[in-house]
Every structure is written in C-alpha cells, then in structure tokens.
N, C-alpha and C. Protein backbone atom coordinates (compact mmCIF):
# COMPACT_ATOMS: atom_id res chain seq x y z
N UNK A 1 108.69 -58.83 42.51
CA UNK A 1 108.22 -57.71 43.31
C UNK A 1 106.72 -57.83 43.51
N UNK A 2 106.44 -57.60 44.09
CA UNK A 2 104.99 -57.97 45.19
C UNK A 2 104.55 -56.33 45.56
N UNK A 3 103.39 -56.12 45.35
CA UNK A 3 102.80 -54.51 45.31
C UNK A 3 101.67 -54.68 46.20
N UNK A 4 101.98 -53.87 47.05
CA UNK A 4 99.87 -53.97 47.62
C UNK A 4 99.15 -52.90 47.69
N UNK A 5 98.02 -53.13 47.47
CA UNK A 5 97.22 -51.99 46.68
C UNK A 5 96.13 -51.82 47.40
N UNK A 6 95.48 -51.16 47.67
CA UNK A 6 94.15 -51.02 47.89
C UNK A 6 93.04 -51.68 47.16
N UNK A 7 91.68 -51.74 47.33
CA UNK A 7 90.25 -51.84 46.07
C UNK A 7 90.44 -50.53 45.68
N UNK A 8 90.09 -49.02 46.48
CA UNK A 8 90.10 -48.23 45.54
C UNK A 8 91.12 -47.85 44.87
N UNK A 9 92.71 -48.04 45.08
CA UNK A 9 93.51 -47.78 44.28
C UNK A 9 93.62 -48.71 42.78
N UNK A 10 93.12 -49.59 43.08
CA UNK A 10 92.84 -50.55 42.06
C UNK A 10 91.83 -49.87 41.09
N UNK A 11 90.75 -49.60 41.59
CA UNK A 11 89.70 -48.85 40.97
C UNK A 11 90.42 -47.72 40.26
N UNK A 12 90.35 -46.90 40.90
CA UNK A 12 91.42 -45.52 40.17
C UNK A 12 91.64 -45.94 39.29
N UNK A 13 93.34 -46.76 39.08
CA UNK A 13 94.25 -47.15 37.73
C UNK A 13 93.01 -47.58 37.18
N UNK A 14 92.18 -48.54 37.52
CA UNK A 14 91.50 -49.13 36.10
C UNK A 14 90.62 -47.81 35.47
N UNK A 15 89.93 -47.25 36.15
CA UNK A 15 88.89 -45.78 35.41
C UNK A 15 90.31 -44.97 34.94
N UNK A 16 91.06 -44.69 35.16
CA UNK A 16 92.48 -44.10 34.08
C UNK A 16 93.04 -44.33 33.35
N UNK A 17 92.81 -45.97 33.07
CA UNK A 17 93.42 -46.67 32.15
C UNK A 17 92.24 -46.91 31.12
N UNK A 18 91.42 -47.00 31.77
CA UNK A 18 90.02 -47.32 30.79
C UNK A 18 89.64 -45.67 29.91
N UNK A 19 89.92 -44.54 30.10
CA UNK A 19 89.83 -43.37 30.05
C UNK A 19 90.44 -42.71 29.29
N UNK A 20 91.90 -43.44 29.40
CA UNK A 20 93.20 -42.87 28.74
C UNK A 20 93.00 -43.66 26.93
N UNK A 21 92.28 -44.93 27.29
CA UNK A 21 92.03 -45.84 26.19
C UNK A 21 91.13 -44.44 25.34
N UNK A 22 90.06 -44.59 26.09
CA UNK A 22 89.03 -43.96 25.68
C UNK A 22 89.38 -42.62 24.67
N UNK A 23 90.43 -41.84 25.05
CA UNK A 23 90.65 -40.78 24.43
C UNK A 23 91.84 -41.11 23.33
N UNK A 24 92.42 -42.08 23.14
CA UNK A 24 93.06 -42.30 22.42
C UNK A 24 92.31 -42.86 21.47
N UNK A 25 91.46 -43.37 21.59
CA UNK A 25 89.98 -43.91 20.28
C UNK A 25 89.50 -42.76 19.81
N UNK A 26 88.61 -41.54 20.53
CA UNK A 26 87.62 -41.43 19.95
C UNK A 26 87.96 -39.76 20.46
N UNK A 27 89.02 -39.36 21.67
CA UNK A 27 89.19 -38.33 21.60
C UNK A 27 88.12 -37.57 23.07
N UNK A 28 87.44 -38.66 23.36
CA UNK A 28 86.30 -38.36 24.43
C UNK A 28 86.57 -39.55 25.50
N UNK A 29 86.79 -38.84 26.78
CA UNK A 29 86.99 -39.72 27.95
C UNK A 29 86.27 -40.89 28.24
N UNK A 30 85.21 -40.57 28.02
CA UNK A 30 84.18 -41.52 28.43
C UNK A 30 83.67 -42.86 27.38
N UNK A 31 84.31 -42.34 25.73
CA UNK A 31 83.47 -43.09 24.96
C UNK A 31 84.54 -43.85 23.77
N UNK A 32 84.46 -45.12 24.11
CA UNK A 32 85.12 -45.64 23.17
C UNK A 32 85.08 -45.89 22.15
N UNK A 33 85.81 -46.57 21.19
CA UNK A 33 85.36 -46.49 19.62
C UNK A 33 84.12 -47.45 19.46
N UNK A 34 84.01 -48.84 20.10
CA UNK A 34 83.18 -49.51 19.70
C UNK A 34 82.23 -48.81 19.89
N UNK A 35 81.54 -48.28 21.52
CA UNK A 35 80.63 -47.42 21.59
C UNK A 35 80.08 -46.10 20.88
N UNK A 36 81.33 -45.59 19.89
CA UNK A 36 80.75 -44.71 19.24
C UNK A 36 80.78 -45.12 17.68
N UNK A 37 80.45 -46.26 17.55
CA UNK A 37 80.14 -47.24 16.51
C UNK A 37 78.78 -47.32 16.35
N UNK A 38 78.18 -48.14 17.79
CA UNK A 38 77.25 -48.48 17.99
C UNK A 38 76.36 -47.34 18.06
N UNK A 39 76.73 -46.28 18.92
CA UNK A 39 76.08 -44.84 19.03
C UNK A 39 75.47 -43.82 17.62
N UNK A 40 76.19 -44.57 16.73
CA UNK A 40 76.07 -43.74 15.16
C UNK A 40 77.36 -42.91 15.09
N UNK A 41 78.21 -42.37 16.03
CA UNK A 41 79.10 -41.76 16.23
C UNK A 41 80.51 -41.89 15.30
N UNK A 42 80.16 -42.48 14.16
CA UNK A 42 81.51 -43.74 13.65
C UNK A 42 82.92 -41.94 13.69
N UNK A 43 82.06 -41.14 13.30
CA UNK A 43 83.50 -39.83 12.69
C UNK A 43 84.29 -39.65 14.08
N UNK A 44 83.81 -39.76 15.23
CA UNK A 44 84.47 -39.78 16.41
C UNK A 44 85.72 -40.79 16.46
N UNK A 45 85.41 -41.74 15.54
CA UNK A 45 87.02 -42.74 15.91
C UNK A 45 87.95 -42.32 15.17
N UNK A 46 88.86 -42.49 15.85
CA UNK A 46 90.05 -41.93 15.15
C UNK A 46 90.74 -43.07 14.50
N UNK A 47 92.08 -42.84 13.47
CA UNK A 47 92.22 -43.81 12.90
C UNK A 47 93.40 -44.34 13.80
N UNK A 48 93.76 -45.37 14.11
CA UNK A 48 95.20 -45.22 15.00
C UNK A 48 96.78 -46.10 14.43
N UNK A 49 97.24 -45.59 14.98
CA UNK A 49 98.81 -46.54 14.68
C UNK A 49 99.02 -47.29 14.84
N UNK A 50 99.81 -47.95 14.40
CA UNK A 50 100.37 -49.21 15.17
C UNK A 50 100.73 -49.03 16.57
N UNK A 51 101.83 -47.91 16.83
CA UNK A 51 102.13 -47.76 18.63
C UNK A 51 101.14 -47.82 18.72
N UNK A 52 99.83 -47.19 18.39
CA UNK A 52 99.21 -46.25 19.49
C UNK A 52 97.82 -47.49 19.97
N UNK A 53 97.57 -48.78 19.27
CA UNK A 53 96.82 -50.07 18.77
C UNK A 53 98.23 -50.78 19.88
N UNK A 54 99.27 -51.08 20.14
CA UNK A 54 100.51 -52.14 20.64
C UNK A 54 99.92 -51.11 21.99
N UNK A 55 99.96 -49.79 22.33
CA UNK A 55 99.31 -49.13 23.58
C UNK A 55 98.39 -49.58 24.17
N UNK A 56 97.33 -49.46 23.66
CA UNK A 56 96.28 -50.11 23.83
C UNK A 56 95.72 -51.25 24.59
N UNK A 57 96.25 -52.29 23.70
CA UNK A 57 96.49 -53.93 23.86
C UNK A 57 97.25 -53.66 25.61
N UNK A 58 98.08 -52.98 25.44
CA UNK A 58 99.04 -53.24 26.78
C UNK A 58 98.09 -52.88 27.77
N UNK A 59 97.26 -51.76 27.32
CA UNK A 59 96.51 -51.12 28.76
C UNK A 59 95.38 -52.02 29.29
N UNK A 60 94.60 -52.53 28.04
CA UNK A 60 93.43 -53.52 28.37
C UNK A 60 94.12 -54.85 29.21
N UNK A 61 95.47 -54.95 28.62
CA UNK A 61 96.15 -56.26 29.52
C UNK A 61 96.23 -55.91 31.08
N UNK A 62 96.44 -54.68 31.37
CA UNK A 62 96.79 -54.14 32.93
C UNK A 62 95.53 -54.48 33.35
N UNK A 63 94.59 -53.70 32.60
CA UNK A 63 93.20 -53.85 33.53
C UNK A 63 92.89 -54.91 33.32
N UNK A 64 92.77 -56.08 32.56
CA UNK A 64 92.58 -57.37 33.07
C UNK A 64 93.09 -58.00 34.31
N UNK A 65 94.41 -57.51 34.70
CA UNK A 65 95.41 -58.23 35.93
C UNK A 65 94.60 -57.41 36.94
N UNK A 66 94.28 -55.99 36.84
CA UNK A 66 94.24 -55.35 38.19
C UNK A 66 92.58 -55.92 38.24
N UNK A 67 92.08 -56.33 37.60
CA UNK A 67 90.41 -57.11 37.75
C UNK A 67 90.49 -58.27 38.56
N UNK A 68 91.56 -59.31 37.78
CA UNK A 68 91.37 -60.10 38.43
C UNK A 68 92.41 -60.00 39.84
N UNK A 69 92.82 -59.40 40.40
CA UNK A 69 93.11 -58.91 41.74
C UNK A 69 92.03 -58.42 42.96
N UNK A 70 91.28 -58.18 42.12
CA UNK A 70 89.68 -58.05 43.27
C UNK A 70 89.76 -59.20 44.32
C-alpha cells in the first residue's frame, strides 16, 4: 500500500508523534526526558514500562520513515 501525503501532513504526524513521546517521558509536551536531564529537571522523568519504552521505540521508528520521506 502506497500513501501520499503532503510536507505539511508529514510535519503534523511528526510534531504529534514527537509530543506524544514527549509526554509519555516527562509528562510535558514539549520536553523530553533527555532534555529534562540536561535542564536539571531529572524529577520530571518518569519511570517507564516496558510497553510504554516498546511505544516509544515504535514512534521514533515512524518519525524516522516520515523524515526520510521529505
């Protein structure tokens, strides 16, 4: 199956997917765990699951494909 997409629909999924990551780390849309590592922020990360780490992995894999689709 063959999909065609737009750039900005591409864009979208990736800032939703990157977002959705985001709040599943740290609970804040915008800020991921590494970043709230680096930030001093460490109590912001949450601890996560296995699903919720196998989630993850899957989402960063999408937005790699929909990147390299540019």
């Amino acid at each position: 199956m063959q999909l065609q997409m737009s750039q900005q629909e591409r864009e979208d999924l990736i800032i939703g997917l990157q977002m959705r990551i985001a709040v599943i780390e740290t609970g804040d849309p915008v800020l991921r765990a590494n970043d709230a590592i680096n930030s001093g922020k460490h109590k912001m990360v949450k601890a996560l699951s296995q699903e919720q780490r196998t989630l993850i992995a899957r989402h960063e894999t999408l937005v790699t494909k929909l990147l390299q689709c540019r």
